[in-house]
Protein backbone atom coordinates (compact mmCIF):
# COMPACT_ATOMS: atom_id res chain seq x y z
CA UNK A 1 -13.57 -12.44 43.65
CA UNK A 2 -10.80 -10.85 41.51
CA UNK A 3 -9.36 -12.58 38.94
CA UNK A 4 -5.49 -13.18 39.21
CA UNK A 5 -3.35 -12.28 36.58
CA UNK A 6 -1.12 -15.28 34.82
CA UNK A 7 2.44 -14.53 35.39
CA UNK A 8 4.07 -14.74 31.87
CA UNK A 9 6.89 -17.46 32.15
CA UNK A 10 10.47 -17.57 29.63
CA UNK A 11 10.34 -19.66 27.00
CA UNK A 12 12.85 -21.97 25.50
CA UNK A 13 13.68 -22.69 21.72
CA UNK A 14 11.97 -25.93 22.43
CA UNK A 15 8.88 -24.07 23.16
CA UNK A 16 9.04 -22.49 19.47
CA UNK A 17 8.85 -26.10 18.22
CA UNK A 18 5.63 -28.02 16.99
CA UNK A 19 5.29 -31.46 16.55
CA UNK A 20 5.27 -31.82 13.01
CA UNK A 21 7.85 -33.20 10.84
CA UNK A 22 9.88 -30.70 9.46
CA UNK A 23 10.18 -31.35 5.62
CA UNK A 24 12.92 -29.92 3.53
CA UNK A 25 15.21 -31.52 1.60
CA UNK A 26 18.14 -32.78 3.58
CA UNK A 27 21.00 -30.00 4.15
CA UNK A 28 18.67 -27.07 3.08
CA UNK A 29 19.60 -23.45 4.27
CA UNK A 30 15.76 -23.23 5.80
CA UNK A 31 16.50 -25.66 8.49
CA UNK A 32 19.32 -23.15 9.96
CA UNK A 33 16.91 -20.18 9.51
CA UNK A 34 14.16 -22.21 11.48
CA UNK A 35 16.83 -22.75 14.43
CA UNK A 36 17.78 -19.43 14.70
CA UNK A 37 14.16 -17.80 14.53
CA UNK A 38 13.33 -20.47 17.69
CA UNK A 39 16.52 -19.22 19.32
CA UNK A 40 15.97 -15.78 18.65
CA UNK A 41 11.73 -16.00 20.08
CA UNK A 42 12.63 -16.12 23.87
CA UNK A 43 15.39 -13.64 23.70
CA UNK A 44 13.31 -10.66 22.16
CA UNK A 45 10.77 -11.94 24.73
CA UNK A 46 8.02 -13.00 22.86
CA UNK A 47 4.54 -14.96 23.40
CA UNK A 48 3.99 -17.81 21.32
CA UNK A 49 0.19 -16.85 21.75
CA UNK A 50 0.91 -13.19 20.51
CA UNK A 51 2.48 -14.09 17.57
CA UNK A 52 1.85 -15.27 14.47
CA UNK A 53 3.64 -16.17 11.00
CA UNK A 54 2.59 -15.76 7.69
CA UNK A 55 3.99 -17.41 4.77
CA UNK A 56 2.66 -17.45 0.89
CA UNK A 57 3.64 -20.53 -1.19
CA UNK A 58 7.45 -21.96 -1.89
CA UNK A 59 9.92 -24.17 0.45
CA UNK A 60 10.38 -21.43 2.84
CA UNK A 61 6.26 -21.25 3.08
CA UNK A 62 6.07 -24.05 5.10
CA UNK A 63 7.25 -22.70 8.24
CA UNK A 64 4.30 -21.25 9.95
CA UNK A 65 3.81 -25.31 10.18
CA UNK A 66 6.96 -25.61 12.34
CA UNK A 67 6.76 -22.80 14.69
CA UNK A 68 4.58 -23.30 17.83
CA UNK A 69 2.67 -19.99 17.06
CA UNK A 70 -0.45 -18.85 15.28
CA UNK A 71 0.01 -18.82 11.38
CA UNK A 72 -1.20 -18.48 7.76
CA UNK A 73 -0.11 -20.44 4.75
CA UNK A 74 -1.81 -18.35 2.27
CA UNK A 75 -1.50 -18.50 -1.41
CA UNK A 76 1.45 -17.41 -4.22
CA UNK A 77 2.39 -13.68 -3.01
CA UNK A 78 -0.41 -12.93 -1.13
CA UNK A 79 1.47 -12.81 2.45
CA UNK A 80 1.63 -9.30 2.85
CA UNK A 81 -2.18 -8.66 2.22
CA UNK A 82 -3.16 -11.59 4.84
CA UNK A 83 -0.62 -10.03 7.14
CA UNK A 84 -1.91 -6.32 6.87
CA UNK A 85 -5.21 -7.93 7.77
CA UNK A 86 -3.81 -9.49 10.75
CA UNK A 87 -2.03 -6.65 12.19
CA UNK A 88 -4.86 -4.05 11.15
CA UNK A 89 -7.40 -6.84 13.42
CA UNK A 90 -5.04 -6.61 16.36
CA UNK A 91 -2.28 -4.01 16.50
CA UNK A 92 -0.72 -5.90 19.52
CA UNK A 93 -0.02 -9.04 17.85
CA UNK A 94 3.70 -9.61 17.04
CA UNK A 95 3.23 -10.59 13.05
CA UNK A 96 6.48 -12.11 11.17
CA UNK A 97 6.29 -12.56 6.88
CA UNK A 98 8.37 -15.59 5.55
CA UNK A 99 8.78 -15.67 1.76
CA UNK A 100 11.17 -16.17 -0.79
CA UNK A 101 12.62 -14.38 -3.82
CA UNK A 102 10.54 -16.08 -5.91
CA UNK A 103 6.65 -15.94 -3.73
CA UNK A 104 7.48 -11.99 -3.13
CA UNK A 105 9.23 -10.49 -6.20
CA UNK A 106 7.12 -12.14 -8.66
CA UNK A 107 3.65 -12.82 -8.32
CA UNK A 108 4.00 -11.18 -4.20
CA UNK A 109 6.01 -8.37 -5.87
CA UNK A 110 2.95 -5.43 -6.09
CA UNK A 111 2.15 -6.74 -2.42
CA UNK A 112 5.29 -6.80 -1.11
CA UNK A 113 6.20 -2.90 -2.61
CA UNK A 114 3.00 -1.83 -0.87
CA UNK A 115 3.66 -3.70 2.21
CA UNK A 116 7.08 -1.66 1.96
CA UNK A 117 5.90 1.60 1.59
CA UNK A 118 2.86 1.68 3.89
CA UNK A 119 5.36 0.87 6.69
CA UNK A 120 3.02 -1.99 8.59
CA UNK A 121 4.85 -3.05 11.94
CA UNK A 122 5.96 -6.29 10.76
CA UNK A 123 9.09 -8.85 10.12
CA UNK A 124 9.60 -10.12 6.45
CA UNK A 125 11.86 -12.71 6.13
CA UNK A 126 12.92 -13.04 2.28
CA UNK A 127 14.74 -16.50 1.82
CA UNK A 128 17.07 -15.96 -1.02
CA UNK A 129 18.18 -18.73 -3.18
CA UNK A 130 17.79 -17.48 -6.43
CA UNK A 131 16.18 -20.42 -7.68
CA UNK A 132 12.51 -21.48 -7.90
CA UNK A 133 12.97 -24.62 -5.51
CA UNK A 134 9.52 -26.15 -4.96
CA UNK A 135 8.62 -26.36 -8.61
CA UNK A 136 12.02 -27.90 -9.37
CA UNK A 137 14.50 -25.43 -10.18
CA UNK A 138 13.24 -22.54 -12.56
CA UNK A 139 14.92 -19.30 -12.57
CA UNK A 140 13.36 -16.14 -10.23
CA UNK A 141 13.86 -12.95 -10.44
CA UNK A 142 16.92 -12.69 -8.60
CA UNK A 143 18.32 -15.43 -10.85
CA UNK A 144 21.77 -13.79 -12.23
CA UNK A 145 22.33 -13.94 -15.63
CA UNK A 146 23.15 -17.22 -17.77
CA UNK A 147 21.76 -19.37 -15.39
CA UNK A 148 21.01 -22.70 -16.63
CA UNK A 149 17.78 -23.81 -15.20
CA UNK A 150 14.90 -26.07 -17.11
CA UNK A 151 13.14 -22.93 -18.21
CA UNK A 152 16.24 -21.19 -19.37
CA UNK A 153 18.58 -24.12 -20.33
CA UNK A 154 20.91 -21.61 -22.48
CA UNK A 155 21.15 -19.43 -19.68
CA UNK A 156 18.64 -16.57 -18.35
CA UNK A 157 19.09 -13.47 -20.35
CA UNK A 158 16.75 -11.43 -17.56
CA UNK A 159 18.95 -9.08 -14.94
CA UNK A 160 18.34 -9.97 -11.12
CA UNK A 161 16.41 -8.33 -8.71
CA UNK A 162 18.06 -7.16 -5.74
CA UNK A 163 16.23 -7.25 -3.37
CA UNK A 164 17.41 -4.66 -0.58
CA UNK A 165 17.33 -2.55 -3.50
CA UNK A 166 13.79 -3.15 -4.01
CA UNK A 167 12.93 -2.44 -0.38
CA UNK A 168 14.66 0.73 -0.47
CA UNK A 169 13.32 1.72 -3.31
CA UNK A 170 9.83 0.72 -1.81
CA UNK A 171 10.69 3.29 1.19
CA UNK A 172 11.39 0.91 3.25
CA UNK A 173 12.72 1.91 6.54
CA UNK A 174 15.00 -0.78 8.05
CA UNK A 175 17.14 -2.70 5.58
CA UNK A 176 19.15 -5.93 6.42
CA UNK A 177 21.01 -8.55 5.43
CA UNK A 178 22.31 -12.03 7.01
CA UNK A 179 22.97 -15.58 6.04
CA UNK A 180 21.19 -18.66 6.60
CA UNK A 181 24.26 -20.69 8.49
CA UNK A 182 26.08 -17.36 10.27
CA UNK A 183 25.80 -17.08 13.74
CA UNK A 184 25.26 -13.42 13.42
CA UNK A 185 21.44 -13.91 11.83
CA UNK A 186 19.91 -14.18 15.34
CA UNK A 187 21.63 -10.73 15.69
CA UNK A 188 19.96 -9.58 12.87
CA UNK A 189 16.46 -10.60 13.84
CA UNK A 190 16.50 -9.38 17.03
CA UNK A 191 17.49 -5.80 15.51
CA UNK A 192 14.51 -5.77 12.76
CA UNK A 193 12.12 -6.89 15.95
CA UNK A 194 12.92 -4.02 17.36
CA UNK A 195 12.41 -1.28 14.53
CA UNK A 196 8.73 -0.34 14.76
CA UNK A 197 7.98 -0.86 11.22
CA UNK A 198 8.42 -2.71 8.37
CA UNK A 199 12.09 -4.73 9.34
CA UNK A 200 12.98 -6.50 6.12
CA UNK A 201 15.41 -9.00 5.59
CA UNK A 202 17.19 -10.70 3.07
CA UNK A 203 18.63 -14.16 4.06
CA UNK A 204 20.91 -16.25 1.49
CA UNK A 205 19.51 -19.23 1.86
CA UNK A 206 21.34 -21.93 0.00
CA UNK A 207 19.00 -24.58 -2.13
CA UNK A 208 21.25 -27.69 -2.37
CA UNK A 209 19.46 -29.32 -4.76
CA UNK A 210 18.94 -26.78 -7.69
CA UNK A 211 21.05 -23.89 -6.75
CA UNK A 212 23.96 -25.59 -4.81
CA UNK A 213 26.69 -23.22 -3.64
CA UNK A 214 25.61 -19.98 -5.64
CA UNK A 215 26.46 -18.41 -2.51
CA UNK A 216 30.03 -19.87 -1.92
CA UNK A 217 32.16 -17.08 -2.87
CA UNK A 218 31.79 -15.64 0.03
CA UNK A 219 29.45 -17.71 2.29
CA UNK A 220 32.15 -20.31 2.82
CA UNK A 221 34.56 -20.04 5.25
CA UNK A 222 37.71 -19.96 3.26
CA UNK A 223 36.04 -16.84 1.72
CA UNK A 224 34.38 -14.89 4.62
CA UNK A 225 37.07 -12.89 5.77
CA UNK A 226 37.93 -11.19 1.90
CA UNK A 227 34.20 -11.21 0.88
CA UNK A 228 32.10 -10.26 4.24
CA UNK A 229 31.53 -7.24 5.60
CA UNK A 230 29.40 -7.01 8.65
CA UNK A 231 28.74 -3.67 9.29
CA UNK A 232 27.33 -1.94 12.31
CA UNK A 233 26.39 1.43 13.32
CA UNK A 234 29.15 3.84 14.36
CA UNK A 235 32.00 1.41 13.36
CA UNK A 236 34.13 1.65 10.64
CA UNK A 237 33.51 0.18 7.24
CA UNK A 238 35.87 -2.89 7.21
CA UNK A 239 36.78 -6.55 5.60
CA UNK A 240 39.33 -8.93 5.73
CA UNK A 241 40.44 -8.77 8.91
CA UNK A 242 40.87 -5.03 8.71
CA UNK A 243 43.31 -4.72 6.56
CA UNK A 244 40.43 -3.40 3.61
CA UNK A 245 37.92 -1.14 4.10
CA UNK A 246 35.28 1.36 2.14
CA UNK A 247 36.21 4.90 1.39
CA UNK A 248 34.14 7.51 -0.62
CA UNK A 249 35.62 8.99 -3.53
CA UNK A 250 34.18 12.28 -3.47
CA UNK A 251 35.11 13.38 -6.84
CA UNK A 252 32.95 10.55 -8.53
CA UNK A 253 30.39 10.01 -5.53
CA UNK A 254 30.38 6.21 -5.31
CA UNK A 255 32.08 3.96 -2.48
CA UNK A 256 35.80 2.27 -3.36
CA UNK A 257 38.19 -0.46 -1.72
CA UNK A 258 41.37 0.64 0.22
CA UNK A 259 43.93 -0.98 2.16
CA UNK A 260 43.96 -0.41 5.82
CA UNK A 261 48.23 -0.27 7.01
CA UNK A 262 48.66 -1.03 10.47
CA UNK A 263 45.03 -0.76 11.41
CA UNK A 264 44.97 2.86 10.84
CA UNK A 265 41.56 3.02 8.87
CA UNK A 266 40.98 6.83 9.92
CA UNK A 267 44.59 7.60 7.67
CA UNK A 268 43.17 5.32 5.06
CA UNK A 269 39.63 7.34 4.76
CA UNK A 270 37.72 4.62 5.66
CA UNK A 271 34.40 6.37 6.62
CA UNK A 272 32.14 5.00 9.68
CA UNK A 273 28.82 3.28 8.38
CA UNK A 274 25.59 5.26 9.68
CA UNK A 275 22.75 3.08 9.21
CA UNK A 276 20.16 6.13 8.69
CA UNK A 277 21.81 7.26 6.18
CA UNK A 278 19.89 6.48 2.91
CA UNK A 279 22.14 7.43 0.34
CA UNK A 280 24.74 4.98 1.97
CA UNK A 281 22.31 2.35 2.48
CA UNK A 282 21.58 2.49 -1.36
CA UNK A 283 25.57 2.49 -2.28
CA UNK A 284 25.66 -0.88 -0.14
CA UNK A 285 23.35 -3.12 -1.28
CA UNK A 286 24.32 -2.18 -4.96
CA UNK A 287 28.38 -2.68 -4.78
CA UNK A 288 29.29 -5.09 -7.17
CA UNK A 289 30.17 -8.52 -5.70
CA UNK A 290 33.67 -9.34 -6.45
CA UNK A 291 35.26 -5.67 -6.55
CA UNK A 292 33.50 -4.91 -3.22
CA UNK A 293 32.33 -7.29 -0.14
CA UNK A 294 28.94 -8.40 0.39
CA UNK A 295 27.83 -6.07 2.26
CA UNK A 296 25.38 -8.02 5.93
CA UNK A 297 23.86 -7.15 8.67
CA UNK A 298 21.81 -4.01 9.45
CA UNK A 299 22.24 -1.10 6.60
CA UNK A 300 19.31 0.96 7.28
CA UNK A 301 17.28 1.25 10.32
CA UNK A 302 15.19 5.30 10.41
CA UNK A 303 11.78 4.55 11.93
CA UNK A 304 9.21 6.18 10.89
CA UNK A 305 5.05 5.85 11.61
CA UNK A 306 3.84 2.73 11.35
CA UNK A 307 0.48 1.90 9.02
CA UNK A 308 -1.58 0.06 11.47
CA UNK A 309 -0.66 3.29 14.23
CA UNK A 310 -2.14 5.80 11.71
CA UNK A 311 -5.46 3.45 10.73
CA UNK A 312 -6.13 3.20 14.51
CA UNK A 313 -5.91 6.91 14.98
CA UNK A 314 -7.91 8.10 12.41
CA UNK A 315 -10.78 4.90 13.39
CA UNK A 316 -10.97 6.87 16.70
CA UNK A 317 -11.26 9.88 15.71
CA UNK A 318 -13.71 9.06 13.22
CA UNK A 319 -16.10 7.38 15.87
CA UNK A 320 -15.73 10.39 18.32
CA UNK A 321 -18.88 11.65 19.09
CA UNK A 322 -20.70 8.43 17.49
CA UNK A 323 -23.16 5.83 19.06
CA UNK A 324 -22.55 2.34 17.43
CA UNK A 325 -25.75 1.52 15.95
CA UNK A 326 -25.92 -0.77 13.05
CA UNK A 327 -29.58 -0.43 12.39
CA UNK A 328 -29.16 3.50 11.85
CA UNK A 329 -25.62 2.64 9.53
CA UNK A 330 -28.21 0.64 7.17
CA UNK A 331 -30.74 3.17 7.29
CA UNK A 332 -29.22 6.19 7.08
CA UNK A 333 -28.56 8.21 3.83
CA UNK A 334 -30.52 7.85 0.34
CA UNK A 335 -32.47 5.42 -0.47
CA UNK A 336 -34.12 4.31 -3.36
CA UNK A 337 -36.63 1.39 -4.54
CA UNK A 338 -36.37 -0.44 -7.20
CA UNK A 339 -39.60 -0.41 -9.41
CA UNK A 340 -41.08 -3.42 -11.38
CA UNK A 341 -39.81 -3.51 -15.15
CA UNK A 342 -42.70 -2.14 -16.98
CA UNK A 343 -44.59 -4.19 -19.48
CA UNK A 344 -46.26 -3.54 -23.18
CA UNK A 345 -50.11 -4.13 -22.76
């Protein structure tokens, strides 16, 4: 008798959920990341059997416990290695990376670079908060400077990370950035699901208890419309309500703020953002907050081969022509015996 095939049935954001307590501090950015991840599962289609999330160590680590998947709480950094494992076992499994700024540009930062650069077919979620918030408030690397924390109570001296900078710089081929209460984050992961490759993003995730508001200036909503810029591909580079946008001073090379009269952005120079573009990508995710926007959403997305897609192809060719035989593996080649240690007489 044949076997009949299970017709896959939609899921809800309830079936995301687990039954454990979810346990962050009370108003934390993570909850609102963890909502919009379970929203976003049934709406890219996903199988709660098919995927699986891997965390290292931090607040944001704990969510592999919270999401009705498979998943890996793995140790300080280490995330990316247990993920390449996982995706170079099975290929078909839908593998997501949740870390922080802390777990992957510190200790995680050599894995996270090569993660980057190999191009596996993955999701990283980096929770930004700029603060070290399980071990009680040290600064990370993205810490900006004079930041009072307990191990720099006169203020850090070191300069930030950024981290889209970092993943650019790592070759990475999709780029993006969102926030961990805007509506528009579900957006975002959807579009990083969809690259086939690495899809990293940054999420400003706000630590109320050790970092509170670091964010403000233009996370909350008296701010948005002067300090956000959500950009998207083929669409004009424009903030506060349209009246500002990004032009290119050509004699210098870098990006610059000017007004937009009577919506006419094309007079104004305003150029269109083009999120292959590299070199613009770059220029984004480095303008100075304050003089420029925060630049969100998706600022590079050029696919490219993916790691696991190459390792599979060169496995098969490698066994063409081959018998599996593990007794001949052993066997095979030199060999050599190890003679007793001679003695004096």
């Amino acid at each position: 008798m044949n076997d009949m095939t299970p017709i896959a049935k939609s899921t809800t954001p309830k079936d995301w959920e687990t039954d454990q307590e979810v346990r962050w501090c009370p108003g934390c950015g993570d909850y609102a990341i963890l909502k919009a991840v379970q929203r976003t599962m049934p709406e890219i289609g996903a199988r709660p059997e098919n995927t699986v999330f891997v965390s290292g160590i931090g607040c944001s680590s704990r969510f592999p416990y919270y999401m009705e998947t498979y998943g890996f709480h793995t140790i300080h950094g280490r995330a990316p290695a247990v993920a390449t494992g996982v995706k170079l076992a099975n290929p078909d499994l839908d593998v997501w990376i949740i870390t922080g700024d802390g777990d992957a540009l510190s200790i995680g930062g050599n894995h996270t670079m090569h993660l980057i650069r190999r191009n596996l077919d993955c999701q990283v979620l980096l929770f930004n908060n700029e603060i070290y918030g399980l071990t009680k408030g040290q600064y990370s690397p993205t810490s900006r400077v004079g930041t009072r924390t307990p191990s720099t109570p006169f203020g850090s001296v070191d300069r930030p990370a950024n981290p889209c900078a970092f993943a650019l710089g790592a070759g990475g081929r999709f780029i993006a950035r969102a926030i961990d209460v805007h509506k528009n984050l579900v957006g975002v992961l959807k579009a990083a699901y969809a690259h086939k490759g690495t899809g990293f993003v940054e999420i400003f995730q706000n630590c109320i208890v050790y970092n509170d508001d670091v964010f403000a200036p233009f996370t909350e909503k008296k701010n948005a419309a002067g300090s956000q810029m959500w950009v998207e591909h083929g669409k004009p580079l424009l903030f506060d309500g349209g009246t500002k946008g990004l032009t290119m001073d050509r004699e210098r090379l870098v990006l610059k703020v000017v007004d937009v009269v009577d919506g006419d952005w094309q007079a104004a120079g305003v150029i269109v953002h083009d999120q292959t573009n590299r070199g613009l990508a770059h220029m984004l995710v480095e303008m100075p907050f304050g003089a420029f926007p925060m630049a969100l959403g998706v600022l590079f997305d050029d696919p490219a081969p993916t790691f696991e897609s190459a390792v599979v192809t060169q496995n098969i060719e490698a066994a063409k022509g081959k018998t599996p035989n593990l007794q001949h593996l052993l066997s095979q080649g030199q060999t050599w015996q190890v003679e007793k240690e001679p003695r004096a007489e």
